[in-house]
Protein backbone atom coordinates (compact mmCIF):
# COMPACT_ATOMS: atom_id res chain seq x y z
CA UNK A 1 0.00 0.00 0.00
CA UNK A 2 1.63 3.73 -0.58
CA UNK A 3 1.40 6.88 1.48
CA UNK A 4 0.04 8.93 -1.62
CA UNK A 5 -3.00 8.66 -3.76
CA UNK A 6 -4.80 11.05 -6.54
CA UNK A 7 -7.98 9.99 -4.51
CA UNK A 8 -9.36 8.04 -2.10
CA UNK A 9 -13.04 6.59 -3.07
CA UNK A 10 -15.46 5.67 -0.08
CA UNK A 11 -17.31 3.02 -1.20
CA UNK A 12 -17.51 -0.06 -3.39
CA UNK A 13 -20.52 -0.17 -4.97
CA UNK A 14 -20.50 -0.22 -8.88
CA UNK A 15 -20.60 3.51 -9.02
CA UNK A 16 -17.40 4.27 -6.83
CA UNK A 17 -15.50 0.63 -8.21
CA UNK A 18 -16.28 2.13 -11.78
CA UNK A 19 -14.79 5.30 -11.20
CA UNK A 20 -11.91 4.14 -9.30
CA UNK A 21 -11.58 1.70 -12.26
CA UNK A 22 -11.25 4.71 -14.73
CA UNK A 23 -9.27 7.27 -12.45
CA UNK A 24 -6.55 4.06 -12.25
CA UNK A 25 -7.04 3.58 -16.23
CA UNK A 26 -6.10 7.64 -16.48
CA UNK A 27 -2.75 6.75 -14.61
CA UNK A 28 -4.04 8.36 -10.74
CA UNK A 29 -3.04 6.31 -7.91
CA UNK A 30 -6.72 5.51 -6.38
CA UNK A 31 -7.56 4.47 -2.88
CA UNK A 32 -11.21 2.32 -2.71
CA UNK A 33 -11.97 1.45 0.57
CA UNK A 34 -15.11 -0.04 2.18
CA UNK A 35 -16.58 -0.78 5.48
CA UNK A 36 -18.30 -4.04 4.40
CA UNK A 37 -16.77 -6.95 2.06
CA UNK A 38 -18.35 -8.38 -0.96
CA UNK A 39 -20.32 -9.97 -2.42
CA UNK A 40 -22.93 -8.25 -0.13
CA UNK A 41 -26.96 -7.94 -0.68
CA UNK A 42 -27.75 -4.29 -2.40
CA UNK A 43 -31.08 -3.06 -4.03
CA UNK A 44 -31.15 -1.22 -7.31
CA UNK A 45 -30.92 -3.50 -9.49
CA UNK A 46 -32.87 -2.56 -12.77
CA UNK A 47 -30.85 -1.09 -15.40
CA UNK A 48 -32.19 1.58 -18.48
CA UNK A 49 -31.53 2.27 -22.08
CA UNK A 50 -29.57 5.46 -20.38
CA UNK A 51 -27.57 3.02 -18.26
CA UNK A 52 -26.74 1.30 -21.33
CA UNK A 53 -25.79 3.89 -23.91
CA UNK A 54 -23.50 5.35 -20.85
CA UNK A 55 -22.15 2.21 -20.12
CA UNK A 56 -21.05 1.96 -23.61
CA UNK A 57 -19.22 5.45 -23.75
CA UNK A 58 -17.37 4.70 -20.69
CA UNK A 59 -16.60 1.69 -22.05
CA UNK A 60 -14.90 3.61 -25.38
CA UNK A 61 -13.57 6.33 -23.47
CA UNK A 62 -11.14 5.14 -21.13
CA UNK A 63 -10.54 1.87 -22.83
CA UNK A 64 -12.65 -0.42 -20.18
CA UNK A 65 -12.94 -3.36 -22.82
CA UNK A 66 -14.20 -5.48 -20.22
CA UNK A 67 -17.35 -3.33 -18.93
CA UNK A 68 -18.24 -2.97 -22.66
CA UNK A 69 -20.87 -6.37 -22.73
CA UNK A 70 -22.65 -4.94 -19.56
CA UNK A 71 -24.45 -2.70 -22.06
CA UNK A 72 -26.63 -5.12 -23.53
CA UNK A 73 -28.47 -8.68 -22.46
CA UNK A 74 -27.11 -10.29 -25.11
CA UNK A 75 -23.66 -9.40 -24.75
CA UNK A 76 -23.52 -10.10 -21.28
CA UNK A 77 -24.63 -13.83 -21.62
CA UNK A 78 -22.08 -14.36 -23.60
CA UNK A 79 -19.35 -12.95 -22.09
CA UNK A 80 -20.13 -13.22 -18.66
CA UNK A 81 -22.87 -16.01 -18.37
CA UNK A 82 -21.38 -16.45 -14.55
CA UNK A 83 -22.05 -12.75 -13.83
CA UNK A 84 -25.94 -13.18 -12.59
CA UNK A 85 -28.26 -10.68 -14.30
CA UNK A 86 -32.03 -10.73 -15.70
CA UNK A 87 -33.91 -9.82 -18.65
CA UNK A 88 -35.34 -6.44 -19.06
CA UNK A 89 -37.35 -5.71 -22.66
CA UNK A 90 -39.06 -2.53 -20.60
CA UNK A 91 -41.27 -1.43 -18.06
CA UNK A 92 -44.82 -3.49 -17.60
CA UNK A 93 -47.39 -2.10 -15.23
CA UNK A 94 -50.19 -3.77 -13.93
CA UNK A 95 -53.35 -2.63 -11.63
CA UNK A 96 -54.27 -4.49 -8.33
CA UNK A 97 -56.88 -3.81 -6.32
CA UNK A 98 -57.34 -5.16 -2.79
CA UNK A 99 -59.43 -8.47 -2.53
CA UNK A 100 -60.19 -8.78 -6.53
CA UNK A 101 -57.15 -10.69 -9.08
CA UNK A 102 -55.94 -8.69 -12.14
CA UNK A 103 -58.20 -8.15 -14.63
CA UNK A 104 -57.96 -6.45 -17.90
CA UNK A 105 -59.68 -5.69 -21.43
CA UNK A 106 -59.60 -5.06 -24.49
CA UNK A 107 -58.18 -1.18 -24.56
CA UNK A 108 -55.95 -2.87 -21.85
CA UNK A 109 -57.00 -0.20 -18.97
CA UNK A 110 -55.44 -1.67 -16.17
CA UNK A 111 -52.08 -2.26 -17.78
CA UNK A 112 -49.53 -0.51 -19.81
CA UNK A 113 -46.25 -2.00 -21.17
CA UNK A 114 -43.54 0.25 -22.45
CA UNK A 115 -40.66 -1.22 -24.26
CA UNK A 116 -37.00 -0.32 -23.85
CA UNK A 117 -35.38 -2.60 -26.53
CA UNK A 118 -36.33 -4.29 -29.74
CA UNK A 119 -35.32 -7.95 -29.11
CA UNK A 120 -33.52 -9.97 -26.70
CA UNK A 121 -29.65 -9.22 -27.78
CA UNK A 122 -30.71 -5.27 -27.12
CA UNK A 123 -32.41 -6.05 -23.82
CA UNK A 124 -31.21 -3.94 -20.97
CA UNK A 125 -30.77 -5.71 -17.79
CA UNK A 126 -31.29 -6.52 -14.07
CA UNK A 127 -28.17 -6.33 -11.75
CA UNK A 128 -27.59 -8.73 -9.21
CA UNK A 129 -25.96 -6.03 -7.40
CA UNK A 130 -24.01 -8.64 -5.22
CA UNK A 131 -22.47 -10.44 -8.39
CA UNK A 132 -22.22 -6.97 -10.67
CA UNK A 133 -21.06 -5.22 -7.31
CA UNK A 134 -18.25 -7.30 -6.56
CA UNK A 135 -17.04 -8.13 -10.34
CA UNK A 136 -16.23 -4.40 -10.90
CA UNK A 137 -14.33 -4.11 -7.48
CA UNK A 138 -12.33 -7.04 -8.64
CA UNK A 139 -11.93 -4.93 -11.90
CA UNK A 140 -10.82 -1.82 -10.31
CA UNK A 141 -8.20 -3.74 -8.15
CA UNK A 142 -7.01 -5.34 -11.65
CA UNK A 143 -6.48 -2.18 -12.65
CA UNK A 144 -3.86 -1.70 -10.03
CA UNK A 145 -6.71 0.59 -7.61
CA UNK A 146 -5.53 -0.37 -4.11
CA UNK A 147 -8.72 -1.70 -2.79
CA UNK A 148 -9.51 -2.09 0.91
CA UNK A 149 -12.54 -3.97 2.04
CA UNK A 150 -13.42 -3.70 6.02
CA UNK A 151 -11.60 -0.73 6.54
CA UNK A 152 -13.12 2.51 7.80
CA UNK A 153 -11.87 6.57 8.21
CA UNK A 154 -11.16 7.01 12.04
CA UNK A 155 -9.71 10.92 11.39
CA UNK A 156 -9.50 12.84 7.94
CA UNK A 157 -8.34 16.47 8.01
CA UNK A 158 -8.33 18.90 4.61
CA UNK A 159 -5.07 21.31 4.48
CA UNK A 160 -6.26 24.03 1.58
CA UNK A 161 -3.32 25.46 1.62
CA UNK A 162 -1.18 22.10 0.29
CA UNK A 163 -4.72 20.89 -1.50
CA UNK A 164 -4.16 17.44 0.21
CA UNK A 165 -6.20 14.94 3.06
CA UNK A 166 -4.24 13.59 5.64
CA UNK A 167 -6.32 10.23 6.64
CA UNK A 168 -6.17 7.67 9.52
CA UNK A 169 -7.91 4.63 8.09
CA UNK A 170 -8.49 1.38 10.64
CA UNK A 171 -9.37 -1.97 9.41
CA UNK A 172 -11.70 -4.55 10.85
CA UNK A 173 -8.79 -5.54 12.95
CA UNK A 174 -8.07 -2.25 14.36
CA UNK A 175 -5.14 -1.41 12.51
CA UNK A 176 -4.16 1.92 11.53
CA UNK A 177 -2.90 3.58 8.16
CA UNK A 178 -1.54 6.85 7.70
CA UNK A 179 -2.37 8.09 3.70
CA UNK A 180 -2.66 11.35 1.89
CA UNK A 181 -4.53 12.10 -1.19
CA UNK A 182 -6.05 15.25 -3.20
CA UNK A 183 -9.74 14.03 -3.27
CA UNK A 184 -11.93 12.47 -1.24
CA UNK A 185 -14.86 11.12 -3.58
CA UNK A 186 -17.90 10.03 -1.54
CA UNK A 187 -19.21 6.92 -3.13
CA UNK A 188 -21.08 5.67 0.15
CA UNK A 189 -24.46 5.53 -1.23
CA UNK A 190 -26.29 7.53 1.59
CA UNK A 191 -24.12 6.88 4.16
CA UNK A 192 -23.63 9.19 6.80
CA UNK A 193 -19.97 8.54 7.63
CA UNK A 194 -18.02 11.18 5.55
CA UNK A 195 -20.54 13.93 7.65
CA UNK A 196 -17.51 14.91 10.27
CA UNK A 197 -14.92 14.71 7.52
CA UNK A 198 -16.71 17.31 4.81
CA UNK A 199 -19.20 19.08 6.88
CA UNK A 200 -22.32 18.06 4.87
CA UNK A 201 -26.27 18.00 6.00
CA UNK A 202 -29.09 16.51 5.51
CA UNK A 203 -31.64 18.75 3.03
CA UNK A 204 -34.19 16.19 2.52
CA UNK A 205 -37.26 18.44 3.81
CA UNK A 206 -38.02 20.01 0.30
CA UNK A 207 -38.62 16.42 -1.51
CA UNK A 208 -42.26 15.94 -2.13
CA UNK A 209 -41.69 12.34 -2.78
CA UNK A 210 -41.39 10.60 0.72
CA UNK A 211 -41.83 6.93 0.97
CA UNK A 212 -40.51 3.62 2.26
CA UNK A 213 -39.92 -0.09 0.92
CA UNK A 214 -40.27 -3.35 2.39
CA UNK A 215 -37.41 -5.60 0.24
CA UNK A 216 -35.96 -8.82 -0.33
CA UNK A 217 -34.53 -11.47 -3.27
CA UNK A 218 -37.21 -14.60 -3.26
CA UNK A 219 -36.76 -18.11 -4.65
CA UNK A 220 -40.09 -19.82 -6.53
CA UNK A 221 -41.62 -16.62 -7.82
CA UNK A 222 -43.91 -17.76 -10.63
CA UNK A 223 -44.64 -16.08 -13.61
CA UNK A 224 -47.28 -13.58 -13.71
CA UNK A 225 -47.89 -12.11 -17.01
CA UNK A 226 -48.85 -15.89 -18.27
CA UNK A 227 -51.89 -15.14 -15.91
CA UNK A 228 -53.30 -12.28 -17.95
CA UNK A 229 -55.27 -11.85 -20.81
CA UNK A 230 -53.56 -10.05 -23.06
CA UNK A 231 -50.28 -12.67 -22.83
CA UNK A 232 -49.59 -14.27 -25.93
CA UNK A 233 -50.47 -10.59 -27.52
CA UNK A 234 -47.64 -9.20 -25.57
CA UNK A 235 -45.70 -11.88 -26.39
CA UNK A 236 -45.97 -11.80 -30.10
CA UNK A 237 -46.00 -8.08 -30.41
CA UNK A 238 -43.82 -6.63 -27.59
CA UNK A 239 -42.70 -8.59 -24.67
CA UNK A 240 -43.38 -10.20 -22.13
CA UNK A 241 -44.38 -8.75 -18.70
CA UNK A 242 -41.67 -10.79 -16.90
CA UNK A 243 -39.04 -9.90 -18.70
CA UNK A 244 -39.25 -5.99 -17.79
CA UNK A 245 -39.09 -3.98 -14.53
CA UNK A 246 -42.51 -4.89 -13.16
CA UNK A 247 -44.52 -2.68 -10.90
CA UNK A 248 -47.92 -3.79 -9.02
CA UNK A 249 -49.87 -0.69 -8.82
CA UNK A 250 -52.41 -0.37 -6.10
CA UNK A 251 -54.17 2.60 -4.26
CA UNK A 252 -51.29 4.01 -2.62
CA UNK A 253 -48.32 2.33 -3.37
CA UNK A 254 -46.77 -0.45 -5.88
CA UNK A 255 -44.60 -3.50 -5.54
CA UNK A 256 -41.55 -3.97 -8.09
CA UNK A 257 -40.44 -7.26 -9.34
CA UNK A 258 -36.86 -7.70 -11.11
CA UNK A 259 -36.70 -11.35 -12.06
CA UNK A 260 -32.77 -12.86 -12.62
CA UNK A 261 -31.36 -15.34 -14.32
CA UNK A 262 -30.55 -17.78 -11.70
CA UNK A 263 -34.18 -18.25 -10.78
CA UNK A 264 -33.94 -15.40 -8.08
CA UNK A 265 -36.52 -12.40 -7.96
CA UNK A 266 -36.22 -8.93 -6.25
CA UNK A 267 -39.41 -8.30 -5.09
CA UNK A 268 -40.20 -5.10 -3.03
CA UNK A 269 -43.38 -2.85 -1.45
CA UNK A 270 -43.31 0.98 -1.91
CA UNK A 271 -45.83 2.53 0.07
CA UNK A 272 -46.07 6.86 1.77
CA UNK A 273 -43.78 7.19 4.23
CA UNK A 274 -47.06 7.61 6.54
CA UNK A 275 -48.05 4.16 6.03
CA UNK A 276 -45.27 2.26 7.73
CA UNK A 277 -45.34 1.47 11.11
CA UNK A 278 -42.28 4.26 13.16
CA UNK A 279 -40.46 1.01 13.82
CA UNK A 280 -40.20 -2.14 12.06
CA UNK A 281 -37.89 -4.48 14.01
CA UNK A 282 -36.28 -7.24 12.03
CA UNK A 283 -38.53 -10.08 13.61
CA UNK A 284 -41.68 -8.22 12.31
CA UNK A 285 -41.29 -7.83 8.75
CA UNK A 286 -41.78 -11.17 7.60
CA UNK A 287 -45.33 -10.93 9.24
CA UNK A 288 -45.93 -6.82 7.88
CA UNK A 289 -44.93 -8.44 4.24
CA UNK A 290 -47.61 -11.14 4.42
CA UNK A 291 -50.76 -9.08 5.32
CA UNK A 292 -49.50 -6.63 2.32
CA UNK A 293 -49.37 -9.82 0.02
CA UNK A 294 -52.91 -11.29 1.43
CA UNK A 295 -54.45 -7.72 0.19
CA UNK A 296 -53.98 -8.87 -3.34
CA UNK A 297 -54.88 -12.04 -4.68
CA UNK A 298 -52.89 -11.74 -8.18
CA UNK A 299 -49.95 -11.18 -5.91
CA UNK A 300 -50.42 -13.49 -3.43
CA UNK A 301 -50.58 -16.37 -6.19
CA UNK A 302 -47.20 -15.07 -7.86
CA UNK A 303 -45.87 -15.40 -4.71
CA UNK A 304 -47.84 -18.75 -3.08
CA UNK A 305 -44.32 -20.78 -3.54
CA UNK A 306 -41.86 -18.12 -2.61
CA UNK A 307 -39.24 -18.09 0.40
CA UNK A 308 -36.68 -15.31 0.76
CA UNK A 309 -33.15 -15.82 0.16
CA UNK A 310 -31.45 -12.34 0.95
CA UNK A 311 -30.39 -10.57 2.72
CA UNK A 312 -29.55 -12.93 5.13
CA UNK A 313 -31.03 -11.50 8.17
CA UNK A 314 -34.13 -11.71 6.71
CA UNK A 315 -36.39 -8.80 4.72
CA UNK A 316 -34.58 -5.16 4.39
CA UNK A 317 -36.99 -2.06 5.46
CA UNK A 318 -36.23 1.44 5.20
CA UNK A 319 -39.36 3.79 6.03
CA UNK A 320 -37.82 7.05 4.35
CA UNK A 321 -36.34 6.06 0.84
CA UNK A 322 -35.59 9.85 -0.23
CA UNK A 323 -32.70 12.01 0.96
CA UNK A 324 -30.45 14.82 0.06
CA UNK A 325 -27.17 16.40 1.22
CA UNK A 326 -26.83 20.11 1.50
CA UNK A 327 -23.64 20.08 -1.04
CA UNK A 328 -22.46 17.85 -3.94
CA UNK A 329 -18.92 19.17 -3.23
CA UNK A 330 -16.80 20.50 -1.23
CA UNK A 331 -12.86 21.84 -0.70
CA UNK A 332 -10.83 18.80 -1.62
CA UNK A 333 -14.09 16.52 -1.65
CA UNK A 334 -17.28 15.44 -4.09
CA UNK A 335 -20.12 13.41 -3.93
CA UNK A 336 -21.53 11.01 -6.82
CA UNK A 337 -25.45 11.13 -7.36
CA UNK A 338 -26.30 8.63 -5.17
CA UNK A 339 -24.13 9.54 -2.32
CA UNK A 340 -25.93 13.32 -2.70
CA UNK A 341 -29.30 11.82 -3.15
CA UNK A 342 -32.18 9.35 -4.19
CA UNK A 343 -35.95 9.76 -4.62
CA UNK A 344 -37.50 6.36 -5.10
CA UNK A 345 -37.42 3.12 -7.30
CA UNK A 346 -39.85 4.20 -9.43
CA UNK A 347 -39.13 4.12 -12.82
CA UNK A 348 -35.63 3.01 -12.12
CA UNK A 349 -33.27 5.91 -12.66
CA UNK A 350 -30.97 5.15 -9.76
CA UNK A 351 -28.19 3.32 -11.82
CA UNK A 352 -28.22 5.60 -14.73
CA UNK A 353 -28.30 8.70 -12.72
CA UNK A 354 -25.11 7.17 -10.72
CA UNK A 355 -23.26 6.50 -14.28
CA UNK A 356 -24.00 10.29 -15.57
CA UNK A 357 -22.36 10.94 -12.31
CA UNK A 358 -19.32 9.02 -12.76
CA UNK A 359 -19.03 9.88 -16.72
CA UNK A 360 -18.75 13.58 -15.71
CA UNK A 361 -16.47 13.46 -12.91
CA UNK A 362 -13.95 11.08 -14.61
CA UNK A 363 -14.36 13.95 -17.40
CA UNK A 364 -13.06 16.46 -15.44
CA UNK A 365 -10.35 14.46 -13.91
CA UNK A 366 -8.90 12.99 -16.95
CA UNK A 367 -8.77 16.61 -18.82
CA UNK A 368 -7.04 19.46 -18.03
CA UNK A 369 -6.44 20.30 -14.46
CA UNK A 370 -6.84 23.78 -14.97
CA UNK A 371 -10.69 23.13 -16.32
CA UNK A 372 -11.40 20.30 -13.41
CA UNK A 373 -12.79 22.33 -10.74
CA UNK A 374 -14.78 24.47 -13.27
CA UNK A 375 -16.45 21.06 -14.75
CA UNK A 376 -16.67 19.48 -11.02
CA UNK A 377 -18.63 22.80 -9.47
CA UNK A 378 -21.01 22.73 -12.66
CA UNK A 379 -21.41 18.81 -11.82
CA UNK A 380 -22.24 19.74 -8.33
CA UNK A 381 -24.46 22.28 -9.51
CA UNK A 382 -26.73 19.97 -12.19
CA UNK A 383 -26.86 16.99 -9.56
CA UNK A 384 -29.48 19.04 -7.22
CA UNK A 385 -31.03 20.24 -10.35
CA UNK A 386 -31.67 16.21 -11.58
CA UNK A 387 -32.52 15.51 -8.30
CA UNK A 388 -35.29 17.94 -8.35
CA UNK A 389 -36.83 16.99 -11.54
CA UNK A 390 -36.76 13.30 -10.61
CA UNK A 391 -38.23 14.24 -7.47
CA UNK A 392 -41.06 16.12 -9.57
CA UNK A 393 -42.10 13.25 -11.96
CA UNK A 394 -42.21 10.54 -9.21
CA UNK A 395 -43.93 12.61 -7.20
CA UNK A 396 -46.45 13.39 -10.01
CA UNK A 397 -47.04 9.85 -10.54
CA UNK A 398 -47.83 9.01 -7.15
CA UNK A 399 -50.48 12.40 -7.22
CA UNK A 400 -52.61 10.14 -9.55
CA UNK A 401 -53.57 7.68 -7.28
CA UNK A 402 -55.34 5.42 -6.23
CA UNK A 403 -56.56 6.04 -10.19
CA UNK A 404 -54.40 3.60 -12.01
CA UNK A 405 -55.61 5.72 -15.40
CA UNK A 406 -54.47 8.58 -13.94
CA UNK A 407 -50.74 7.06 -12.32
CA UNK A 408 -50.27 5.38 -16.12
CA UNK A 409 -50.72 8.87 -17.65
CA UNK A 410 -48.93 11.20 -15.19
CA UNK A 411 -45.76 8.56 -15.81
CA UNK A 412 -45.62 10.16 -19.25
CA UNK A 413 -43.41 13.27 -17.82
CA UNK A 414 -40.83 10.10 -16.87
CA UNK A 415 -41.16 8.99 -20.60
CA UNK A 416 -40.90 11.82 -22.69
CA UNK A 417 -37.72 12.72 -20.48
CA UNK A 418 -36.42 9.25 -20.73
CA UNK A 419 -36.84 9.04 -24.05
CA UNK A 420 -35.40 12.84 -25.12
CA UNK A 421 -32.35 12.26 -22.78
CA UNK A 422 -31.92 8.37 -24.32
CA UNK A 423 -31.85 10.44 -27.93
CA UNK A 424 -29.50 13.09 -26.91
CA UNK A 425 -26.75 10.62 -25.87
CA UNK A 426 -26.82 9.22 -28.76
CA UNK A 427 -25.95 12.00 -30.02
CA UNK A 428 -23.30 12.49 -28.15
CA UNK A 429 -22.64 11.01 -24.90
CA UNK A 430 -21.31 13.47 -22.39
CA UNK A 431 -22.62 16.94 -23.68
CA UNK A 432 -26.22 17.66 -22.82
CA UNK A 433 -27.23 20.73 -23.91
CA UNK A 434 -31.03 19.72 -22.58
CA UNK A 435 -29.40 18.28 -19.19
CA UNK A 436 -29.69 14.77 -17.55
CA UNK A 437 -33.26 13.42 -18.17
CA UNK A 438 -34.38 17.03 -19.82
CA UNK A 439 -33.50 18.89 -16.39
CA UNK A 440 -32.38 21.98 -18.24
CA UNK A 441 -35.44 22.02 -20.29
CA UNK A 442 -37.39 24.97 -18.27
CA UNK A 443 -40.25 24.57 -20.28
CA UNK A 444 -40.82 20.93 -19.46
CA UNK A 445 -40.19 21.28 -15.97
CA UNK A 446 -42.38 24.27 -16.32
CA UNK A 447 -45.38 22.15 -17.56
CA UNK A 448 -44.91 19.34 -15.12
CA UNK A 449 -45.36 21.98 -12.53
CA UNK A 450 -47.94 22.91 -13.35
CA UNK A 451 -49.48 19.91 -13.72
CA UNK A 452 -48.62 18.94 -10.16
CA UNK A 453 -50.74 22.08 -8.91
CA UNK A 454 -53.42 20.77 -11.66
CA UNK A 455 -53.95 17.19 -9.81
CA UNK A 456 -52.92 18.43 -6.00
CA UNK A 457 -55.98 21.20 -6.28
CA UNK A 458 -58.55 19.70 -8.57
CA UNK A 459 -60.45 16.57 -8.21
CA UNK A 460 -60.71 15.80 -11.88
CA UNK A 461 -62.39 12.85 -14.15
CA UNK A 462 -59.35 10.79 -16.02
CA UNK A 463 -60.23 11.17 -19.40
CA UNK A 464 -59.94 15.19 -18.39
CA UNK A 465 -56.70 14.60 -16.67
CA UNK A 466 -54.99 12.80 -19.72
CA UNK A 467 -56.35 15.36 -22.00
CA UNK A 468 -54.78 17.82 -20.08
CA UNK A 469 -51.27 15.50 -20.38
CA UNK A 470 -51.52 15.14 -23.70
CA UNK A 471 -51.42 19.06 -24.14
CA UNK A 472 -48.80 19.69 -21.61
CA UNK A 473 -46.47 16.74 -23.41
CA UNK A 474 -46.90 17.40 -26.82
CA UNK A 475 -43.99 19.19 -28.11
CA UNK A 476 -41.69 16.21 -26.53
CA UNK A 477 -43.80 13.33 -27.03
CA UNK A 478 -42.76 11.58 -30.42
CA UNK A 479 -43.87 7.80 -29.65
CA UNK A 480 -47.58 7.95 -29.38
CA UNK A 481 -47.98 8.37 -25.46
CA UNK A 482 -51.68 8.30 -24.05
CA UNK A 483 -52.41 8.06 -27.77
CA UNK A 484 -56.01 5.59 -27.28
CA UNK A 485 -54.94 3.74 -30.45
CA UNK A 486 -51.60 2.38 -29.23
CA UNK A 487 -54.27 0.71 -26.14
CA UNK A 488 -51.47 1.19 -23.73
CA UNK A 489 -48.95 -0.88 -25.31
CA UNK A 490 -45.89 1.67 -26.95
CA UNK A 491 -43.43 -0.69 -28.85
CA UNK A 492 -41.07 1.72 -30.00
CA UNK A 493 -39.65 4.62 -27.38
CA UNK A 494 -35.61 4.27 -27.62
CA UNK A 495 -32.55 5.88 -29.84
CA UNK A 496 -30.96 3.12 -31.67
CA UNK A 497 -28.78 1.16 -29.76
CA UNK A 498 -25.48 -1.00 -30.96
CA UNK A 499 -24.81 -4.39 -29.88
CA UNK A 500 -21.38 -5.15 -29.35
């Protein structure tokens, strides 16, 4: 181990291995260090077209020939058909209503499939975070990253004058390491460790999205879109519902379902904040988790067979999902996107948000030093911007229930931003004149707004509301959203995308 690094990144997720993968690849002695040790149990595992397309670019730009078949389902079963992952053709949503099973008809009103690739070799892709997690650490310390697993900060001090941390680190075994560095690059996920070292607060009381999951990975999940009526339609024309990012939509909340590879399904309930319980000790949540699947009788037969299999202490609960710091960066210090913040599961944005955020810092460190603080503060700068916006259109879709007409619709500011950002990288994949997702677009963000003032004061009919969405949408919406003819099924919403 050496007394000097370019950085030291805290935190071993994919995020912070990634970018301590690159910063080694740009010839910067790098520091990773973790308190934990993989493979460990994470959440977050359903990947985007965004994900992909920035996978890819990463993958070009600093020569990481290895993360290149991440960027596609096809590529990564046959490179790595060890490294566990699922099948994702889109996004499927399906209504549930307490004490009645799914039903659905012909205009397909209580269901609405999206896709996000045009065949199975395109497919995006589920993350087994503790296989994906703990492949790219292994990459990073390839590299030549020093990489430290149970190790923790016990003292870090900043010197601005000499632009340089002086760090006491301690490892499981209480042993103590003097290093020095020139960044400290918070990759923690949340965590609020690096608080005494940078000075940072919590600024979560302006989200307007504020709710809480019950988690786990289950074994003997059976298949549910078999059980509806529009199956072999879906199958022939688009996809099939199990092979997406599936959300159970009921009157205040949803349930997600991320099926894998290996037979293994992450399965969890998203409900207000309000609706948990203050506490939920470990030896409750197994018995919470089966009056939530009793409400719903679809549900309860997906899951009839099921027993959990992570994490090992049994079901994960966290009753506030969303969070924010009061700074991005800091003297000698910066945060990536999920270390500054995170709104919800919804929609999935959490893995491609965390690439943007390690595309544009390893931008500014591998250029000119003279331009790296300049790109870094305007990174700092966009981060609580994105965070914003996301917060906006998940909170909007959570304003249309318990209408599932009215959630399906409202998702359509997600879309049309997914779907403009998605075209823009192709275009060119780290300069976003429209920001991440569209958050520079003030007119959008304008009209979403608006909207959310629209559904929080007036107690409107549906076919009103979409009207109203269709308006407000129009100048972005190029793929037929809340267009009655498509009957809720939109087959083609991405750029192009190459398969390696």
């Amino acid at each position: 181990m050496k007394p000097k690094y370019f950085a030291l990144v805290v935190g071993s997720g994919f995020s912070g291995s990634l970018l301590a993968w690159i910063l080694q690849k740009q010839g910067k002695d790098t520091l990773l260090v973790d308190q934990s040790a993989h493979p460990r149990f994470a959440i977050g595992e359903s990947s985007t077209p965004t994900a992909d397309f920035l996978i890819r670019h990463l993958a070009e730009r600093w020569g990481l020939s290895e993360l290149a078949p991440l960027a596609s389902f096809g590529q990564w079963q046959t490179h790595y058909p060890d490294l566990v992952c699922g099948k994702k053709r889109g996004f499927a949503y399906y209504s549930q209503s307490q004490g009645n099973s799914f039903t659905d008809d012909d205009l397909h009103s209580n269901s609405l499939l999206v896709a996000a690739s045009s065949d199975d070799a395109r497919s995006d892709t589920h993350w087994l975070r503790s296989d994906v997690d703990h492949w790219l650490f292994q990459q990073a310390v390839n590299s030549g990253t020093t990489g430290l697993e149970r190790t923790s900060i016990r003292n870090a001090t900043f010197d601005p004058v000499a632009s340089k941390w002086q760090c006491t680190l301690a490892s499981e075994d209480d042993q103590e390491t003097q290093v020095q560095f020139r960044w400290l690059i918070d990759a923690t996920g949340g965590s609020p460790g690096l608080r005494a070292w940078t000075g940072v607060q919590s600024n979560s009381d302006w989200m307007r999205t504020r709710t809480g999951a019950i988690f786990g990975h289950f074994r003997g999940v059976e298949d549910f879109a078999i059980q509806t009526p529009s199956y072999h339609e879906d199958l022939q024309n688009l996809f099939s519902g199990d092979d997406s990012a599936q959300h159970h939509v009921f009157e205040n909340g949803w349930l997600w379902a991320l099926r894998f590879c290996n037979g293994v399904t992450s399965l969890g309930f998203v409900l207000p904040e309000a609706s948990w319980p203050t506490t939920l000790k470990a030896a409750e949540r197994s018995a919470h988790w089966q009056v939530l699947v009793a409400r719903y009788p679809s549900i309860e037969r997906m899951l009839r067979s099921s027993e959990i299999v992570a994490p090992k202490g049994g079901l994960g609960f966290m009753r506030r999902l969303s969070r924010c710091s009061s700074s991005a960066i800091g003297k000698g210090w910066i945060s990536l996107p999920n270390a500054y913040g995170f709104v919800d599961p919804l929609h999935s944005s959490g893995i491609a948000h965390s690439l943007s955020g390690v595309a544009r810092i390893a931008e500014a460190f591998g250029g000119d030093e003279r331009w790296s603080h300049n790109l870094l503060n305007a990174y700092a700068e966009d981060v609580h911007e994105e965070l914003a916006w996301i917060d906006t259109f998940v909170a909007l879709c959570y304003k249309g229930l318990p209408s599932f007409k009215n959630f399906a619709a409202l998702a359509s500011y997600y879309f049309v931003s997914a779907i403009g950002f998605e075209q823009d990288v192709a275009l060119d994949p780290i300069h976003w004149p429209r920001g991440y997702m569209l958050a520079k677009d003030s007119s959008l963000r304008s009209r979403a707004e608006s909207m959310f003032k629209t559904v929080s004061e007036n107690d409107m009919g549906s076919k009103q509301l979409v009207e109203k969405i269709q308006s407000s949408i129009a100048p972005w919406n190029r793929v037929g959203l809340l267009d009655p003819s498509q009957k809720n099924r939109l087959a083609h919403t991405i750029a192009p995308k190459q398969v390696f």
